[in-house]
C-alpha atoms as a PDB file:
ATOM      1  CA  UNK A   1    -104.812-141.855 -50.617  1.00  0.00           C
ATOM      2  CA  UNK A   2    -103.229-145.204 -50.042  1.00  0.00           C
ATOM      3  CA  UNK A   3    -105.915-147.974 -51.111  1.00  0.00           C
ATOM      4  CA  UNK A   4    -107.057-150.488 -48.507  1.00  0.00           C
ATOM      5  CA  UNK A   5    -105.590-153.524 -49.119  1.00  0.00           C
ATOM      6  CA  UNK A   6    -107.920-156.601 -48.982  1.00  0.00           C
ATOM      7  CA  UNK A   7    -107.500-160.316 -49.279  1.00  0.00           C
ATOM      8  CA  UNK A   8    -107.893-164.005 -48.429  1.00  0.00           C
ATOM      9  CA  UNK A   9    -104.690-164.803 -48.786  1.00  0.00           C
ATOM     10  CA  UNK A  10    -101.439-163.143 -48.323  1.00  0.00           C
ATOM     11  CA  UNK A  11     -99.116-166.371 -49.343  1.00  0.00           C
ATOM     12  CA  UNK A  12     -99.196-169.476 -51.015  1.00  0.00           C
ATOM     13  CA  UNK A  13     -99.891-172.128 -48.096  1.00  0.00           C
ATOM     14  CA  UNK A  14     -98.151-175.511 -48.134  1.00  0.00           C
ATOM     15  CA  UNK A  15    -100.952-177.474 -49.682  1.00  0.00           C
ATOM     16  CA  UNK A  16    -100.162-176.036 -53.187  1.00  0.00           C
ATOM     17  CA  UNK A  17    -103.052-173.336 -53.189  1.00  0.00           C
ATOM     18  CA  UNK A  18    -102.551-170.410 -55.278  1.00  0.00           C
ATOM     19  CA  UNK A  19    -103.395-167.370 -53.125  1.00  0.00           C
ATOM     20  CA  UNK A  20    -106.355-165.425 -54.203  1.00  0.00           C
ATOM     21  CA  UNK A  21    -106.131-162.188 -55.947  1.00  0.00           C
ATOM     22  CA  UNK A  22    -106.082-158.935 -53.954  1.00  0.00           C
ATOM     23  CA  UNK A  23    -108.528-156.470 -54.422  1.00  0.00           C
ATOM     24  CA  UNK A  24    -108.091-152.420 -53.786  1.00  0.00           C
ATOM     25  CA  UNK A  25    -110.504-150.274 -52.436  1.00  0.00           C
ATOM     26  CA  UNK A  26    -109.839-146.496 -52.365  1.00  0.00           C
ATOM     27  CA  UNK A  27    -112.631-144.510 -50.515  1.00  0.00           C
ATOM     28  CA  UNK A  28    -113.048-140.639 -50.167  1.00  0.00           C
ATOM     29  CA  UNK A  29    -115.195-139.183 -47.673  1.00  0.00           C
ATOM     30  CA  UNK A  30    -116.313-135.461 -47.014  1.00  0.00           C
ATOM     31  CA  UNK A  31    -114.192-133.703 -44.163  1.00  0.00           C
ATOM     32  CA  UNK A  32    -116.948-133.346 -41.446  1.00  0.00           C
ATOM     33  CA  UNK A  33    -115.990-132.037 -38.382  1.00  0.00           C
ATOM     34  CA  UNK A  34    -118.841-133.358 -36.634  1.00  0.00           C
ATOM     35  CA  UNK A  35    -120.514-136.469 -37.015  1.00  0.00           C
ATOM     36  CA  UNK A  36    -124.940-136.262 -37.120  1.00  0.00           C
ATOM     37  CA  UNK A  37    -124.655-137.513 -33.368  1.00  0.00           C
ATOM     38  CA  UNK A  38    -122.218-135.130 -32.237  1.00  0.00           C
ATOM     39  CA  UNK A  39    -124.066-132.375 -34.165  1.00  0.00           C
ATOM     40  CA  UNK A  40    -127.650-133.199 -32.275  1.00  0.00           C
ATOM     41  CA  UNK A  41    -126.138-133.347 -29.157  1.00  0.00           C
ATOM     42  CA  UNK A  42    -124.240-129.620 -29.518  1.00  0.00           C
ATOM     43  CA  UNK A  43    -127.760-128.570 -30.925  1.00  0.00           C
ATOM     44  CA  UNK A  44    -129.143-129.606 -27.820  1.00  0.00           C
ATOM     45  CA  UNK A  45    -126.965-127.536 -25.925  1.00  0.00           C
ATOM     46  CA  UNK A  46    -127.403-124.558 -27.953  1.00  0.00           C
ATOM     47  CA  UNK A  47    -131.295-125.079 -27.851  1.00  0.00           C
ATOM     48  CA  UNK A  48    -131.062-125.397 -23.770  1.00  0.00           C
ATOM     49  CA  UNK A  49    -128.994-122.166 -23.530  1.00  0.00           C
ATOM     50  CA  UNK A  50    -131.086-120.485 -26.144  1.00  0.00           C
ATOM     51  CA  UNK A  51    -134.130-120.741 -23.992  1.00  0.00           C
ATOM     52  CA  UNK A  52    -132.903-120.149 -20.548  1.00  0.00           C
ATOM     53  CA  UNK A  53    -131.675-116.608 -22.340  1.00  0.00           C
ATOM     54  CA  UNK A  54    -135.471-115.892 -23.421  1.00  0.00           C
ATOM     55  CA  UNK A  55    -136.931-117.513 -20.409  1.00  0.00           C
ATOM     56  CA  UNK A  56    -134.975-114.430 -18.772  1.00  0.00           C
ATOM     57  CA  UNK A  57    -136.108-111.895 -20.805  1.00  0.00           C
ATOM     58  CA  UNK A  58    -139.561-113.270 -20.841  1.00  0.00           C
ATOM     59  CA  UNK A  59    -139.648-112.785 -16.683  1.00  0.00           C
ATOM     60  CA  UNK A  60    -137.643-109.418 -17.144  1.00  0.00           C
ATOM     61  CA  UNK A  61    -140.762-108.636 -19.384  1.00  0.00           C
ATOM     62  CA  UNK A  62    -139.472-108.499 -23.068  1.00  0.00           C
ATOM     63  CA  UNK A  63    -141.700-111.298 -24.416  1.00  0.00           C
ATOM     64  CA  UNK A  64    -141.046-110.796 -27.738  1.00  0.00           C
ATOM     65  CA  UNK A  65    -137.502-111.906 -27.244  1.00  0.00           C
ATOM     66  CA  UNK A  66    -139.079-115.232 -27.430  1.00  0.00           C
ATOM     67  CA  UNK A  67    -140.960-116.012 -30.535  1.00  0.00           C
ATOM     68  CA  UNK A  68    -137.332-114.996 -31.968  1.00  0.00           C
ATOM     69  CA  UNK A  69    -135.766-117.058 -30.416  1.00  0.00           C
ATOM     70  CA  UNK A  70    -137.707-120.226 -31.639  1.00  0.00           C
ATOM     71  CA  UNK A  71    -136.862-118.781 -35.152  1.00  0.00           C
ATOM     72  CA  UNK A  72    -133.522-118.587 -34.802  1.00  0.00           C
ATOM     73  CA  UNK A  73    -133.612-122.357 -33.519  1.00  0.00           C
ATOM     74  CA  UNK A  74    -135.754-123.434 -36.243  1.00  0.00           C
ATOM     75  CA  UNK A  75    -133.687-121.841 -38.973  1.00  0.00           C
ATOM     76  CA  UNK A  76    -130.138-123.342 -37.263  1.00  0.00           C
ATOM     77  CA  UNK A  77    -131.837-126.507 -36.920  1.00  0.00           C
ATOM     78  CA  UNK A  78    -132.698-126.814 -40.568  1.00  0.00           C
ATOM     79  CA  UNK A  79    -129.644-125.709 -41.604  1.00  0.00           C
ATOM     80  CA  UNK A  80    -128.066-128.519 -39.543  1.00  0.00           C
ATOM     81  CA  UNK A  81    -130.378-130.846 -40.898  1.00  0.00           C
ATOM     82  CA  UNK A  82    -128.834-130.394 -44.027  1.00  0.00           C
ATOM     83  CA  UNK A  83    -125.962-130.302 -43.146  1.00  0.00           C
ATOM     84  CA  UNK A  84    -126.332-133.753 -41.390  1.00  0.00           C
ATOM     85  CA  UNK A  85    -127.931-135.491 -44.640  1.00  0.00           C
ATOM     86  CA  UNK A  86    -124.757-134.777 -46.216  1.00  0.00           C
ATOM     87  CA  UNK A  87    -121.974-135.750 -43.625  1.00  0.00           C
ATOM     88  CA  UNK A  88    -121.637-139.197 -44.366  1.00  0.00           C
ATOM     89  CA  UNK A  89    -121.640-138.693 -48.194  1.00  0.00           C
ATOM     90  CA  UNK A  90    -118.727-140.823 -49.943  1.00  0.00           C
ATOM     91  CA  UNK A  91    -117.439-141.817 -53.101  1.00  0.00           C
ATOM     92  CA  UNK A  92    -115.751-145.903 -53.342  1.00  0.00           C
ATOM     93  CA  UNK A  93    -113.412-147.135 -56.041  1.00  0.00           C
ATOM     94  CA  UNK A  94    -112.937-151.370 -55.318  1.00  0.00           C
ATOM     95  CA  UNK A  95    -110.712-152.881 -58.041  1.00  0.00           C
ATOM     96  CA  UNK A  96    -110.743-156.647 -57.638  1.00  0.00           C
ATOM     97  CA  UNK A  97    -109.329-158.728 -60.793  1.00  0.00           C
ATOM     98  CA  UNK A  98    -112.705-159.756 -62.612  1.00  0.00           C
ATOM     99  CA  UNK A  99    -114.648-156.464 -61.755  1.00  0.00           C
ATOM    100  CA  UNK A 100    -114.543-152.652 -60.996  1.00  0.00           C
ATOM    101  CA  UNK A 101    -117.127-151.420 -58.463  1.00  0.00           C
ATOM    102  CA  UNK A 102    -118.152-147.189 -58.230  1.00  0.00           C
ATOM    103  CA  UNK A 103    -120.456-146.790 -55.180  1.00  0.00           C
ATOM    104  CA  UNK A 104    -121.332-142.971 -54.677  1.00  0.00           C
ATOM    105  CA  UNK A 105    -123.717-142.086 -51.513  1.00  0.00           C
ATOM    106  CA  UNK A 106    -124.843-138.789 -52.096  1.00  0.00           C
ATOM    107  CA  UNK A 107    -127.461-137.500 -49.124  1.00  0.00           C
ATOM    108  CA  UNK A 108    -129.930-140.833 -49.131  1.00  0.00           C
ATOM    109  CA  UNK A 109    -128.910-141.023 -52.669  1.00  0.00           C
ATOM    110  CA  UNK A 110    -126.415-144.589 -53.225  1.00  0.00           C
ATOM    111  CA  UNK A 111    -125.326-145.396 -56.593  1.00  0.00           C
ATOM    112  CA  UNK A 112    -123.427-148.629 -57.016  1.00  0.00           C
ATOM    113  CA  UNK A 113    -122.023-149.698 -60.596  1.00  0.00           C
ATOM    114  CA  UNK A 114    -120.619-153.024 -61.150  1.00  0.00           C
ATOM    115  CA  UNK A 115    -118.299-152.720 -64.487  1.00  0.00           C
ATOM    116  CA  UNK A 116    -115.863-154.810 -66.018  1.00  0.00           C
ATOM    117  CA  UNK A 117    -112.134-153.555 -65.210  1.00  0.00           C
ATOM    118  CA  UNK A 118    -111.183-154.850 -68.764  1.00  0.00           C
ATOM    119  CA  UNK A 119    -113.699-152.357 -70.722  1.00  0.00           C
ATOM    120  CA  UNK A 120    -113.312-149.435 -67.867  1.00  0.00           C
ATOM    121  CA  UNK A 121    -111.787-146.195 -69.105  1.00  0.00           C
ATOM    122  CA  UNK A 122    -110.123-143.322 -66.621  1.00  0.00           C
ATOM    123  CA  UNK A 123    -109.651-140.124 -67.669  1.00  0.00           C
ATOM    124  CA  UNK A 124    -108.588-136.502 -65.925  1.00  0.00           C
ATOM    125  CA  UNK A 125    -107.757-133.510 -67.838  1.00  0.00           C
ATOM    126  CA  UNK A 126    -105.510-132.147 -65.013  1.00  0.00           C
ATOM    127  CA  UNK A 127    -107.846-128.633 -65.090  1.00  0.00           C
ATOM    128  CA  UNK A 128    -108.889-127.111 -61.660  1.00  0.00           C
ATOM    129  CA  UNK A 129    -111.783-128.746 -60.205  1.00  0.00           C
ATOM    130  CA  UNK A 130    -112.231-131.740 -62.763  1.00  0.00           C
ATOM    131  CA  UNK A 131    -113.495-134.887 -61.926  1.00  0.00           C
ATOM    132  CA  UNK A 132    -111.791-138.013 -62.492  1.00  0.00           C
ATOM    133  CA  UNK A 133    -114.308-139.522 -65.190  1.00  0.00           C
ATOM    134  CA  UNK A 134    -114.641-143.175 -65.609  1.00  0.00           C
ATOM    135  CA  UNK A 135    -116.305-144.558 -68.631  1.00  0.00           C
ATOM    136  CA  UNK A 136    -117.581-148.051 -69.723  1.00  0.00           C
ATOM    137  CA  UNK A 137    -119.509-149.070 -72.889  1.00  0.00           C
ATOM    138  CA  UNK A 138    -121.099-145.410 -72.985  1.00  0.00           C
ATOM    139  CA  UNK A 139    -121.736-145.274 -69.832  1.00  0.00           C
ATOM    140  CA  UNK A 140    -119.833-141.895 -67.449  1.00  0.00           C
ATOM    141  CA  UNK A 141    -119.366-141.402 -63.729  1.00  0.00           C
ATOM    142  CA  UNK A 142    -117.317-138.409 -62.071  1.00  0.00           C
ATOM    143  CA  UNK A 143    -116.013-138.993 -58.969  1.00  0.00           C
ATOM    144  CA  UNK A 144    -113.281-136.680 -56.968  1.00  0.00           C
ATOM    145  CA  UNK A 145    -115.243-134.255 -55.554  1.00  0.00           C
ATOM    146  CA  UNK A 146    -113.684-135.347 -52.154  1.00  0.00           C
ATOM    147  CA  UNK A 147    -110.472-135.212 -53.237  1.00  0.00           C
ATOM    148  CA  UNK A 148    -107.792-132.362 -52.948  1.00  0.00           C
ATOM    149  CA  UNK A 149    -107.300-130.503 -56.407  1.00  0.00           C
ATOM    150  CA  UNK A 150    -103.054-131.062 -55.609  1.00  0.00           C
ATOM    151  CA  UNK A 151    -103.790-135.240 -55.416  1.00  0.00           C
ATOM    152  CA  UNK A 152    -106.176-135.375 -58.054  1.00  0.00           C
ATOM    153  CA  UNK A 153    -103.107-136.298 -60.572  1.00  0.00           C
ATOM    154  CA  UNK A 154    -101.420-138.907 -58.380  1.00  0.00           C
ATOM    155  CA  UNK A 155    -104.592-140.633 -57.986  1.00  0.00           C
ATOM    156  CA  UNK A 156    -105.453-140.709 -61.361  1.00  0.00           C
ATOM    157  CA  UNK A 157    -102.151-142.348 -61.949  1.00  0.00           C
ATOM    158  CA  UNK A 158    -102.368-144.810 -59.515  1.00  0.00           C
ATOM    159  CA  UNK A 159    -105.689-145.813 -60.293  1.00  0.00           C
ATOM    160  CA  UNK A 160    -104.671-146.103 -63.875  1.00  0.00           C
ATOM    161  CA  UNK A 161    -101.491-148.445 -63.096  1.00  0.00           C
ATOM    162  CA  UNK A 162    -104.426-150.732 -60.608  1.00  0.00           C
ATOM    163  CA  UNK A 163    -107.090-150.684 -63.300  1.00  0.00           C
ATOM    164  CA  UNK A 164    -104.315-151.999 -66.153  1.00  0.00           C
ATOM    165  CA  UNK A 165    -102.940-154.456 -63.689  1.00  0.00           C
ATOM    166  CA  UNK A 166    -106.870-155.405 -63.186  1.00  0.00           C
ATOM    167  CA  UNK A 167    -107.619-155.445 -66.569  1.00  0.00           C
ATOM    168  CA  UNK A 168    -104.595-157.888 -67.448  1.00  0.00           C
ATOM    169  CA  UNK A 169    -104.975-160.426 -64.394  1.00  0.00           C
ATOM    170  CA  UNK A 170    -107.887-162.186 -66.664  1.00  0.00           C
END
């Protein structure tokens, strides 16, 4: 849960400069054990196997073991399908000083909101299984469904302290 640290500049440099403001970005991903590559490729395999099984009944003459067996492919090969439009699903919190950015990719779904850290609002009622909920000039988006119900509190403090410190470096 320790934000990515971003900058152009680390240090004043020798000309006088001052450096330019860092920016956090905190991003929470679903834990996939396979990625949609990996997950065609073992589908592959299963398919191959699958079919040298009911090419062997087929010759041993139990035909019907067949037309099951492209069932049972089709139905595991939806059900990875779905499973693969979801893998890559995040949520992105990216605090820079002048602006607060929510991007949510949800399926083929992406939602990015552009707010101003000044007029953003965090809130977490520390139940089970709430979101964090930011709000800005009427506007609400949950995020934390990524997130571990036992860090949910500690983030919500931290991004607090960074959207304060945000919210005063105007």
């Amino acid at each position: 849960m320790i934000p990515e640290i971003s900058s152009s500049a680390n240090a004043a440099s020798g000309d006088g400069q001052i450096p330019a403001p860092q920016s956090s970005r905190w991003v929470f991903r679903r834990n996939c054990s396979l990625s949609p590559k990996q997950l065609l490729q073992w589908y592959l395999s299963l398919c191959a196997i699958t079919l040298v099984v009911a090419t062997g009944f087929l010759l041993a003459g139990f035909w019907i073991v067949l037309p099951f067996a492209g069932i049972e492919l089709l139905l595991v090969g939806t059900a990875f399908v779905i499973y693969a439009r979801h893998a890559a699903d995040y949520e992105m919190v990216e605090l820079q000083p002048h602006q607060l950015i929510l991007v949510m990719a949800d399926g083929t779904k992406l939602t990015q909101l552009e707010w101003s850290p000044q007029w953003a609002k965090l809130s977490y009622n520390g139940k089970y299984k709430a979101p964090l909920l930011f709000s800005h000039k009427g506007q609400q988006v949950k995020i934390g469904k990524f997130i571990a119900e036992k860090d949910k509190s500690a983030l919500h403090r931290e991004l607090k302290a960074a959207l304060a410190k945000a919210a005063c470096a105007v």
